[in-house]
Protein backbone atom coordinates (compact mmCIF):
# COMPACT_ATOMS: atom_id res chain seq x y z
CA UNK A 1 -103.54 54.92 56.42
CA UNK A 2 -103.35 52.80 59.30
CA UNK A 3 -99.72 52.80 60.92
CA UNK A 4 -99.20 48.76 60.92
CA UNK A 5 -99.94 48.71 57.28
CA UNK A 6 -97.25 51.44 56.60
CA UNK A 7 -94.82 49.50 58.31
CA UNK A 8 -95.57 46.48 56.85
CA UNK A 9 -95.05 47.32 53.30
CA UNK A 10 -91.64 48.81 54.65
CA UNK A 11 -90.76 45.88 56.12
CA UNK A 12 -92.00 43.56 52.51
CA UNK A 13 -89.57 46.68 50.43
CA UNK A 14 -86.74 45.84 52.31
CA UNK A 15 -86.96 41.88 51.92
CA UNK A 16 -87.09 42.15 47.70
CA UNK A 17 -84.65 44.75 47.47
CA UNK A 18 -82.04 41.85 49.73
CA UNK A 19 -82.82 39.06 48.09
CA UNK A 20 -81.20 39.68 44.28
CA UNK A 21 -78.13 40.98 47.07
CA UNK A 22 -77.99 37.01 48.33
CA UNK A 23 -78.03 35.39 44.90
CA UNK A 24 -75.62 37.96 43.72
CA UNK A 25 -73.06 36.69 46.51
CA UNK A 26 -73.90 32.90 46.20
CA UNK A 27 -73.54 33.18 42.87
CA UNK A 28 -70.09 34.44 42.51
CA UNK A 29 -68.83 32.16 45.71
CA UNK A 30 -69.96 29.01 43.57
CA UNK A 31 -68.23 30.30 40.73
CA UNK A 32 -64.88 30.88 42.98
CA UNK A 33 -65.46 27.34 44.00
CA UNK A 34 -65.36 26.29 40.31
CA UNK A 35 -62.26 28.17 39.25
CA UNK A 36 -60.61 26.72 42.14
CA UNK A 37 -61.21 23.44 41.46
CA UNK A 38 -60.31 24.09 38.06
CA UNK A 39 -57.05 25.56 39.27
CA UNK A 40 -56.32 22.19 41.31
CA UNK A 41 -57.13 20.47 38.66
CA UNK A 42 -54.52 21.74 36.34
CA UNK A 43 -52.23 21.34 38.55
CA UNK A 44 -52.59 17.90 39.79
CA UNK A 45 -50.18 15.28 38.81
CA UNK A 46 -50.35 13.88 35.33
CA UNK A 47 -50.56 10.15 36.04
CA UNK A 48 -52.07 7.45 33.86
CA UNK A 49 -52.62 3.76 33.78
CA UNK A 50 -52.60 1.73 30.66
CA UNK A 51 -53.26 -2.05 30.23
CA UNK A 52 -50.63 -4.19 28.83
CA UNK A 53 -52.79 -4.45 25.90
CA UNK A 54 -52.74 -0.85 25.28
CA UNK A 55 -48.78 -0.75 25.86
CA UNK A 56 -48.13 -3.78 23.51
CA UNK A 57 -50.26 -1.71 21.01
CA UNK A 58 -48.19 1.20 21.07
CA UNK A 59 -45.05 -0.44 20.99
CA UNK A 60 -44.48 1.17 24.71
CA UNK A 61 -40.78 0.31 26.70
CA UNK A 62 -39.60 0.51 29.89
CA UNK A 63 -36.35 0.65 30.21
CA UNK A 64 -34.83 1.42 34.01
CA UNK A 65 -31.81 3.89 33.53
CA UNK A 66 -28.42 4.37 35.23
CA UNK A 67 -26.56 7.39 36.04
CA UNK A 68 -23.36 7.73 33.87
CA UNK A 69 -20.36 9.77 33.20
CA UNK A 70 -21.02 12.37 30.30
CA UNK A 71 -18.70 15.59 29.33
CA UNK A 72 -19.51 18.09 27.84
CA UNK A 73 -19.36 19.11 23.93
CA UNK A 74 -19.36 21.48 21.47
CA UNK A 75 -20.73 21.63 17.80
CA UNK A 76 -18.91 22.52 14.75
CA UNK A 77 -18.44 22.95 10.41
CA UNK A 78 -14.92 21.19 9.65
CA UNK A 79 -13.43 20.86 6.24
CA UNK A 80 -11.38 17.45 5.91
CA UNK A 81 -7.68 17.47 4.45
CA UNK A 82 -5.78 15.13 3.63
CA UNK A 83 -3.51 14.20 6.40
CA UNK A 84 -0.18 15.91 5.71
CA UNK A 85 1.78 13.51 7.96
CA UNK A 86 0.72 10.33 5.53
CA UNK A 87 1.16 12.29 2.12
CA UNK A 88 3.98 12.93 -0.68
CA UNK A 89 4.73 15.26 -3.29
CA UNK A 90 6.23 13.49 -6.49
CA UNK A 91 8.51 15.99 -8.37
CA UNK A 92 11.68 15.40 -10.48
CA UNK A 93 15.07 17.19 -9.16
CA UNK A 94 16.19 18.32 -13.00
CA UNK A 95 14.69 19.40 -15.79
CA UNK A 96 13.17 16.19 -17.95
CA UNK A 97 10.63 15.84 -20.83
CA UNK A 98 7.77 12.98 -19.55
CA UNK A 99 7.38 10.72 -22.14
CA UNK A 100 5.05 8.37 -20.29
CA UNK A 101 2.76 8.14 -17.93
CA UNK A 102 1.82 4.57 -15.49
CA UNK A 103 -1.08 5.89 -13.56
CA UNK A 104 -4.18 7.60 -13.22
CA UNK A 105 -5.94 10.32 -10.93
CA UNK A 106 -7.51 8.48 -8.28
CA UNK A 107 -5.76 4.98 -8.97
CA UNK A 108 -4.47 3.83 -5.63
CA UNK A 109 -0.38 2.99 -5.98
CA UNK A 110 1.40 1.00 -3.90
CA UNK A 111 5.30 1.59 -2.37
CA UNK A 112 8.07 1.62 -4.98
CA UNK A 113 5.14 1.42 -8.20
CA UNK A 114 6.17 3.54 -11.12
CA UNK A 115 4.73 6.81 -11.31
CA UNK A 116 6.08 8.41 -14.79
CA UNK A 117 9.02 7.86 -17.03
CA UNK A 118 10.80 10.91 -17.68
CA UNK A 119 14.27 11.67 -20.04
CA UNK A 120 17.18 14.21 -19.90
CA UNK A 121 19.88 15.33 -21.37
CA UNK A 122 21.73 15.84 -17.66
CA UNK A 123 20.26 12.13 -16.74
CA UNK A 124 22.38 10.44 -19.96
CA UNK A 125 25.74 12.36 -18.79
CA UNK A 126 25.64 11.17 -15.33
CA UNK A 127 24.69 8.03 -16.59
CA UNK A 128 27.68 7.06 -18.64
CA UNK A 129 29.74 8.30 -16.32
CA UNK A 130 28.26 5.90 -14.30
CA UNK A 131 29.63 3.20 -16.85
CA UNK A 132 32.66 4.87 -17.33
CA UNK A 133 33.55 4.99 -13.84
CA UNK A 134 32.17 1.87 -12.96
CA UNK A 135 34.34 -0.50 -15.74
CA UNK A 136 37.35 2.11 -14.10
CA UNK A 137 36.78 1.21 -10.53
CA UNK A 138 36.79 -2.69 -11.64
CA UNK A 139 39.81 -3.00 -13.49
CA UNK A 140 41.76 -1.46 -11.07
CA UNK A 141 40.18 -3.32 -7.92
CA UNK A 142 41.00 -6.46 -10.10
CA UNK A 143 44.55 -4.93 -10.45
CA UNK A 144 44.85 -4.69 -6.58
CA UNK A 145 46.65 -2.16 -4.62
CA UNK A 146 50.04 -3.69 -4.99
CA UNK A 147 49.81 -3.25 -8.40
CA UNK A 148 47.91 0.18 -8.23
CA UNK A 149 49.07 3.14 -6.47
CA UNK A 150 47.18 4.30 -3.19
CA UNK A 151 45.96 7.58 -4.71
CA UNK A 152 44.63 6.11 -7.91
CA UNK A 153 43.31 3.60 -6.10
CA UNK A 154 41.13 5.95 -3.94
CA UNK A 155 40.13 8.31 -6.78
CA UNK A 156 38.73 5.83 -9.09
CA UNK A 157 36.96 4.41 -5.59
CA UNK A 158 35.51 8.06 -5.19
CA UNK A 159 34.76 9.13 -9.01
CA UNK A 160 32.59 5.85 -9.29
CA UNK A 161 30.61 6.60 -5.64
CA UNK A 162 30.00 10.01 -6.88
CA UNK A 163 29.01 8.78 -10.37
CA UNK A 164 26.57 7.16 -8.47
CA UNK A 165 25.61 9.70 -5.92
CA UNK A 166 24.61 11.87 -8.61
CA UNK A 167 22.44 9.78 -10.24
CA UNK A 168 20.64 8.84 -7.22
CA UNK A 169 20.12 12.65 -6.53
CA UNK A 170 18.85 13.49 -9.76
CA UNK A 171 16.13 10.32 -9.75
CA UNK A 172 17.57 6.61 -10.60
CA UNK A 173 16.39 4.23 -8.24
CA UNK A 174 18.53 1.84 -6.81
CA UNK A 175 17.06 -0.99 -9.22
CA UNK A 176 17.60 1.30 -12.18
CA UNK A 177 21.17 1.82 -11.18
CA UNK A 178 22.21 -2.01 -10.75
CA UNK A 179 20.41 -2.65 -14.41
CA UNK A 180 22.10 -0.25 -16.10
CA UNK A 181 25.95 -1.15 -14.48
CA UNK A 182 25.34 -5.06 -15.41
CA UNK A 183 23.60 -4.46 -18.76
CA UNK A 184 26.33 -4.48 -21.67
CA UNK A 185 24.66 -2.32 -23.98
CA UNK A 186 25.86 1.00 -23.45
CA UNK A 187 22.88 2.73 -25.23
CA UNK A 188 21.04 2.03 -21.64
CA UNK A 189 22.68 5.38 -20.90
CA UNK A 190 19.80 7.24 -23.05
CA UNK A 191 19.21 9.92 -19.88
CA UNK A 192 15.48 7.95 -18.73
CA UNK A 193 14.33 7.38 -15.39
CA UNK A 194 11.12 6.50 -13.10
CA UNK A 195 9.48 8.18 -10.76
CA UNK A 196 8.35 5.84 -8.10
CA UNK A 197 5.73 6.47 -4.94
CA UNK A 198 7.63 6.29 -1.94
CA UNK A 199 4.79 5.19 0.20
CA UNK A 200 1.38 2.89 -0.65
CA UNK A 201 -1.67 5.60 -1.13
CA UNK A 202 -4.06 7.55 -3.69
CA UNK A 203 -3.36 9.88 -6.65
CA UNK A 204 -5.19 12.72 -5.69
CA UNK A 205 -3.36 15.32 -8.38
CA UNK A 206 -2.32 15.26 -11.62
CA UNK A 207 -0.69 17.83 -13.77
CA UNK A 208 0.91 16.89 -16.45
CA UNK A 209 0.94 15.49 -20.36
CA UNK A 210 2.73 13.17 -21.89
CA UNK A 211 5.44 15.15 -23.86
CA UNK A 212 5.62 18.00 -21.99
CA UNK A 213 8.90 19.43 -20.65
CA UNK A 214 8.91 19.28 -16.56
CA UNK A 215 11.07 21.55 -14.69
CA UNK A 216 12.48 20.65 -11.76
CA UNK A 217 10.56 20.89 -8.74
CA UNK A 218 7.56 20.95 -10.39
CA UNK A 219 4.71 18.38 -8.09
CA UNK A 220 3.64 15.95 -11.01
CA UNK A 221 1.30 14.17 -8.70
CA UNK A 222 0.43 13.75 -4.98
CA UNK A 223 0.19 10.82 -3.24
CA UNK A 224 -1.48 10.62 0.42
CA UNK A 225 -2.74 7.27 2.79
CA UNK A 226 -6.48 8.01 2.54
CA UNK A 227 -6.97 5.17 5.85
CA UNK A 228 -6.12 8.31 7.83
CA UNK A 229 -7.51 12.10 6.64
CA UNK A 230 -7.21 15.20 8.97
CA UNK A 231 -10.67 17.07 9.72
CA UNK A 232 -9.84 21.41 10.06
CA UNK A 233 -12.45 23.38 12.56
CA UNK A 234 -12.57 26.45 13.45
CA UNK A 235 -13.80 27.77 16.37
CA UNK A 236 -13.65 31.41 18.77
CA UNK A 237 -10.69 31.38 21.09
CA UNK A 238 -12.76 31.06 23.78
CA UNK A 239 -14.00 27.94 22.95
CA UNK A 240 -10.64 26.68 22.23
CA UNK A 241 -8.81 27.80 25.37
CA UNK A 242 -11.71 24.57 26.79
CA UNK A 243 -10.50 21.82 24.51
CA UNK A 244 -7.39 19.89 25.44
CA UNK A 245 -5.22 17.88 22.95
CA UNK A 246 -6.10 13.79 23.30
CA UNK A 247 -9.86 15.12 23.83
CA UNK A 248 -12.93 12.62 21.66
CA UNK A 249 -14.64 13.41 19.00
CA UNK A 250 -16.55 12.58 16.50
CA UNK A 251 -16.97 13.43 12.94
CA UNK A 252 -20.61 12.75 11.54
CA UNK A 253 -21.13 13.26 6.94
CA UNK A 254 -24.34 11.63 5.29
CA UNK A 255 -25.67 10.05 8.22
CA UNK A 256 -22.53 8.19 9.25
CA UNK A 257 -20.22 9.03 12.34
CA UNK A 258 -16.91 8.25 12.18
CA UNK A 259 -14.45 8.47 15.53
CA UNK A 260 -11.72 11.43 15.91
CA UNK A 261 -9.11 12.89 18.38
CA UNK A 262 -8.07 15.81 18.93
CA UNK A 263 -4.60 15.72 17.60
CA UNK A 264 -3.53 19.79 17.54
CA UNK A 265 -4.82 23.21 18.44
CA UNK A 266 -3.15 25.49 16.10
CA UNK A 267 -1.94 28.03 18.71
CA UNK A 268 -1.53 31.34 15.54
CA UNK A 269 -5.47 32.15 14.50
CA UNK A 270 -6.89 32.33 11.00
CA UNK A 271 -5.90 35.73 9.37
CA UNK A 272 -9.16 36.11 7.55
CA UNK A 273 -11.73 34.80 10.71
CA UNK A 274 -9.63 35.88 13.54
CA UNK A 275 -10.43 32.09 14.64
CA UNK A 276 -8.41 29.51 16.62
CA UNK A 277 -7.96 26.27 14.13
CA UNK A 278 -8.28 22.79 15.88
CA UNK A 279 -7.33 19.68 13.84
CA UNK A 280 -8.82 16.59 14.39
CA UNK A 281 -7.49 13.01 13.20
CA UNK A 282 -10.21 10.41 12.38
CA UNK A 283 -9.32 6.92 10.94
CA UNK A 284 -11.07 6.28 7.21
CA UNK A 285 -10.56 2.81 6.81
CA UNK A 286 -13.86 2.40 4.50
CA UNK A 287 -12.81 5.15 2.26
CA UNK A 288 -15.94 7.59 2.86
CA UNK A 289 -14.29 10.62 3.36
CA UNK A 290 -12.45 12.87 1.45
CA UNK A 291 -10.65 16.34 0.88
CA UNK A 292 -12.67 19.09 0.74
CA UNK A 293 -15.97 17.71 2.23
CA UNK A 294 -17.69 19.88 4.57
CA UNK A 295 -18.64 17.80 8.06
CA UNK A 296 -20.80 18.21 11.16
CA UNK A 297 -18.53 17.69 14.19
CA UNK A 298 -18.98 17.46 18.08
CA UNK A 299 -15.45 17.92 20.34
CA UNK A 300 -15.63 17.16 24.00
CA UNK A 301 -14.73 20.57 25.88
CA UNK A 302 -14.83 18.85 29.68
CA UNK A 303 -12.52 17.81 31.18
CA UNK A 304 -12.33 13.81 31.08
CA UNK A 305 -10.82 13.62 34.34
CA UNK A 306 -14.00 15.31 35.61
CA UNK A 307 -16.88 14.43 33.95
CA UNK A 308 -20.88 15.02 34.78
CA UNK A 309 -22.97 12.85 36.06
CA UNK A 310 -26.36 12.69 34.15
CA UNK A 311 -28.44 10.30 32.58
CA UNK A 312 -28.73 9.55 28.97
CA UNK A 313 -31.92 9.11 27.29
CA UNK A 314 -32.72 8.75 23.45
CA UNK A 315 -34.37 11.83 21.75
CA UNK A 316 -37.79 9.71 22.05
CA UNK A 317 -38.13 9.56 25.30
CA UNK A 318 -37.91 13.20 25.88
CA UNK A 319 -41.22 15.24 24.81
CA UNK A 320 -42.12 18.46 24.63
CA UNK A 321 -44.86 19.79 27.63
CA UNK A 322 -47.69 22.39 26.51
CA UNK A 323 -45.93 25.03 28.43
CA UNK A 324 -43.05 24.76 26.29
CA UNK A 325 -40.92 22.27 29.21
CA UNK A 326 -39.37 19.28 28.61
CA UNK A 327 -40.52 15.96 30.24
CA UNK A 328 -40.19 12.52 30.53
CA UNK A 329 -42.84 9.55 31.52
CA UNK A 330 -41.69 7.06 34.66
CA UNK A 331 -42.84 4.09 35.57
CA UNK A 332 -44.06 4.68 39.07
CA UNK A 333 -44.44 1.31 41.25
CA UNK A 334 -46.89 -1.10 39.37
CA UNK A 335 -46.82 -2.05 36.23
CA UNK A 336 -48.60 0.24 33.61
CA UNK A 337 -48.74 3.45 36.04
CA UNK A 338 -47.08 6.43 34.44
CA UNK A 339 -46.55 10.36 35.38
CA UNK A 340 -44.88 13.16 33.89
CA UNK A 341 -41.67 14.19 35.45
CA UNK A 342 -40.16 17.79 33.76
CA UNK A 343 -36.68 17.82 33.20
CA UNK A 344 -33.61 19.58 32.61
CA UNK A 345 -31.89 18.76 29.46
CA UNK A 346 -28.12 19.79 29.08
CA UNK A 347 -27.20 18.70 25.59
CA UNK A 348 -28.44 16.78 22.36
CA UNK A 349 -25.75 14.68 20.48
CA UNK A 350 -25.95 11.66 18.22
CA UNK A 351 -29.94 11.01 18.91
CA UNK A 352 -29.48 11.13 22.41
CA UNK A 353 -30.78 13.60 25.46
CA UNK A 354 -28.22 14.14 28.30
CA UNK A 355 -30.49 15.08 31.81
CA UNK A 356 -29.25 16.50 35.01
CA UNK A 357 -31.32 16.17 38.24
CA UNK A 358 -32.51 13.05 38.57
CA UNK A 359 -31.74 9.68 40.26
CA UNK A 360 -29.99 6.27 38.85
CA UNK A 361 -32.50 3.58 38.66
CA UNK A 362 -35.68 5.25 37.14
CA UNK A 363 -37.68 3.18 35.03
CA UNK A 364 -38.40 5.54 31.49
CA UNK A 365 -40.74 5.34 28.72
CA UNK A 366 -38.20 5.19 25.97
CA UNK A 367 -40.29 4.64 23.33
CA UNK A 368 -44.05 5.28 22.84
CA UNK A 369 -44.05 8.20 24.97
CA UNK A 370 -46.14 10.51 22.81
CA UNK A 371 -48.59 7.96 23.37
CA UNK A 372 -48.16 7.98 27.00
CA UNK A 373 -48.64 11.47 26.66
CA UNK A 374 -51.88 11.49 24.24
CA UNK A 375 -53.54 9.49 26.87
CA UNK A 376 -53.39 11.37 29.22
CA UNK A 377 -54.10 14.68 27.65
CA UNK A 378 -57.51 12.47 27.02
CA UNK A 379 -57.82 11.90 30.35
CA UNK A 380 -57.28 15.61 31.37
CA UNK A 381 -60.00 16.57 28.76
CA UNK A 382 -62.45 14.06 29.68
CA UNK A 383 -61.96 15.05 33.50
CA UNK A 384 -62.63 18.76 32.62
CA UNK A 385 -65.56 17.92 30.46
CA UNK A 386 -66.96 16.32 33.35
C-alpha cells in the first residue's frame, strides 16, 4: 500500500476518535453553566412588585414600625385562690344549735348582713346577766356616789361591763346588745344570736343544716371579696431566683387576659414538686375568675429597669421560610416593592412576635403577607420554568 494512503487513514482515525472527546467536554461545561445559574438563582433576593389593585385585593398593610422597650417573660400553669388577705372565716365561739339560716352558697353578702341565727344555753346565762347587771348598774348610778359607797359603786360599774364583755365574746353584736338592755320583756334573754359578715363578699362554703348542733370553732361559711383573687404558679428555682416582686403579668383563661403583679415569691418550696411558689394578684372586677380554675400565665423575668430593645410585630406578619427560617416582607422604597428579610424572633406572647436585629422605622407587611409570599414563590417558579 502506498505510504501517503497509510498515513492518511491514520491521520482520519485520530480525528473521529477526538471528536465524541470535544462534545463530551462542551457538554458538561454547558451543564456547569446551568447549575450555576441555577445556584444564583436561588439565591437571589426575593423581591416582588404588586399593583395597588392586587394589594387592595388581598387586604395587604403597611405599617412602618418603631423600636420599643420589651422584657423578657416566662410561661406558666397557675391555679387561682381566693385572695386570703380579702377573705373571712364565719364560726361561732361556743357551742350553739343553728336554727336558721339567711343565706345561700354563692349569694354575695354585704358588711354587717346576717349570716345564721344560732341558740345556747351559755348565750341565755350571759344574757340575763346582762339584764341583771344592767337594771343594777342604773339604780345605783341614779343613787349617786354620795348615796352609794365607792366600792359598790365600782363593782356594779365592772359586773355590768363584763356582763357585756362576755356577750360580745361569745357572738352578740353591738345592735343585739342595745335591743335586748332597752326591751322590757325579759324572755329576750332566750340564749339566740346572729352571725353577721364582717366584710361585703361571696359565700363560697357552706356546711351546715338547719338544726344541727355547731361546736365552737367550727367555719359555718366563708366569705372572701371576689374583685380581687390570688393566682398560685409554680415554677423551678431557677426561674424564680429571675423574677422580682412588683414584676407584670398577665393572667390569660378562655380567651380573655386579665392584668397581674407579682405580689410574693414564697421563699420555702413545694414539699411534693420541690418547686419555688410565686403568687400573683390580678384584679376581677367582672367576676370571671374563680377558685380552683387552672390559667395560662406569662411573668416578666427582665429586669424593668433594663429592658430590650426589639420590635414588635403581630403573629401575621411573621411567616415561616421553606428552609424552616422565619421572615418578614418590607416595603423597600416605592410603593408596592417587597423582599423577604429573615429574622430572629425572641419570644411569642399575646398574638404578638418580639424581633431583635433590625432597625426602627421599617415599613412591614402586617397583614397579607402569605400573599406577599405566594407571589413570589410564583414568580420564582415561573423564572425557573423559563
Amino acid at each position: 500500500m502506498n505510504i501517503k494512503i497509510v498515513v492518511l487513514l491514520l491521520l482520519l482515525s485520530s480525528t473521529f476518535s477526538y471528536m465524541p472527546l470535544v462534545k463530551a467536554i462542551d457538554d458538561h461545561n454547558n451543564h456547569a453553566d446551568e447549575a450555576m445559574a441555577t445556584s444564583d438563582d436561588d439565591h437571589q433576593e426575593e423581591v416582588i412588585y404588586l399593583t395597588s389593585e392586587q394589594m387592595k385585593m388581598a387586604g395587604i398593610v403597611v405599617k412602618s414600625i418603631p423600636l420599643q422597650e420589651v422584657t423578657s417573660t416566662i410561661n406558666a400553669l397557675g391555679e387561682v385562690d381566693f385572695n386570703r388577705y380579702k377573705t373571712i372565716s364565719i364560726t361561732p365561739r361556743i357551742t350553739a344549735q343553728l336554727i336558721q339560716r339567711h343565706v345561700v352558697l354563692g349569694e354575695k353578702v354585704r358588711k354587717g348582713q346576717v349570716i345564721a341565727t344560732l341558740s345556747s344555753v351559755e348565750m341565755a346565762n350571759a344574757q340575763g346577766q346582762v339584764l341583771v347587771t344592767d337594771q343594777e348598774w342604773k339604780r345605783v348610778k341614779k343613787l349617786g356616789r354620795k348615796i352609794v359607797s365607792e366600792r359598790r359603786y365600782i363593782e356594779t360599774q365592772i359586773n355590768w361591763e363584763l356582763a357585756l364583755a362576755k356577750v360580745k365574746a361569745y357572738g352578740m353584736t353591738q345592735s343585739e346588745i342595745d335591743r335586748l338592755i332597752k326591751s322590757t320583756n325579759f324572755s329576750r334573754a332566750n340564749g339566740r344570736f346572729d352571725l353577721v359578715a364582717s366584710m361585703e363578699g361571696t359565700i363560697l362554703k357552706e356546711d351546715y343544716i338547719v338544726g344541727q348542733q355547731i361546736e365552737q370553732g367550727q367555719e359555718l361559711n366563708l366569705i372572701t371579696d371576689e374583685s380581687s383573687l390570688w393566682v398560685i404558679v409554680n415554677v423551678s428555682p431557677l426561674i424564680a431566683s429571675q423574677i422580682s416582686e412588683g414584676n407584670s403579668a398577665t393572667v390569660k383563661w378562655n380567651n380573655k387576659v386579665f392584668s397581674a403583679k407579682v405580689s410574693q415569691i414564697i421563699h420555702s418550696l413545694d414539699e411534693v414538686t420541690r418547686t419555688s411558689r410565686i403568687r400573683l394578684s390580678v384584679e376581677n372586677n367582672n367576676d370571671v375568675l374563680h377558685a380552683g380554675l387552672f390559667v395560662n400565665t406569662q411573668i416578666e423575668t427582665s429586669d424593668p429597669k433594663k429592658p430590650t430593645i426589639a420590635l414588635v410585630l403581630p403573629e401575621s406578619a411573621v411567616i415561616r421560610s421553606a428552609d424552616g427560617d422565619w421572615k418578614i416582607f418590607v416595603q423597600q422604597g416605592e410603593q408596592g416593592k417587597f423582599n423577604s428579610i429573615e429574622v430572629n424572633v425572641l419570644e411569642t406572647r399575646n398574638g404578638e412576635v418580639i424581633i431583635d436585629g433590625l432597625k426602627s422605622g421599617l415599613s412591614v407587611v402586617i397583614e397579607g403577607a402569605f400573599f406577599v409570599q405566594s407571589e413570589i414563590a410564583k414568580n420564582s417558579f415561573s423564572i425557573h420554568n423559563h
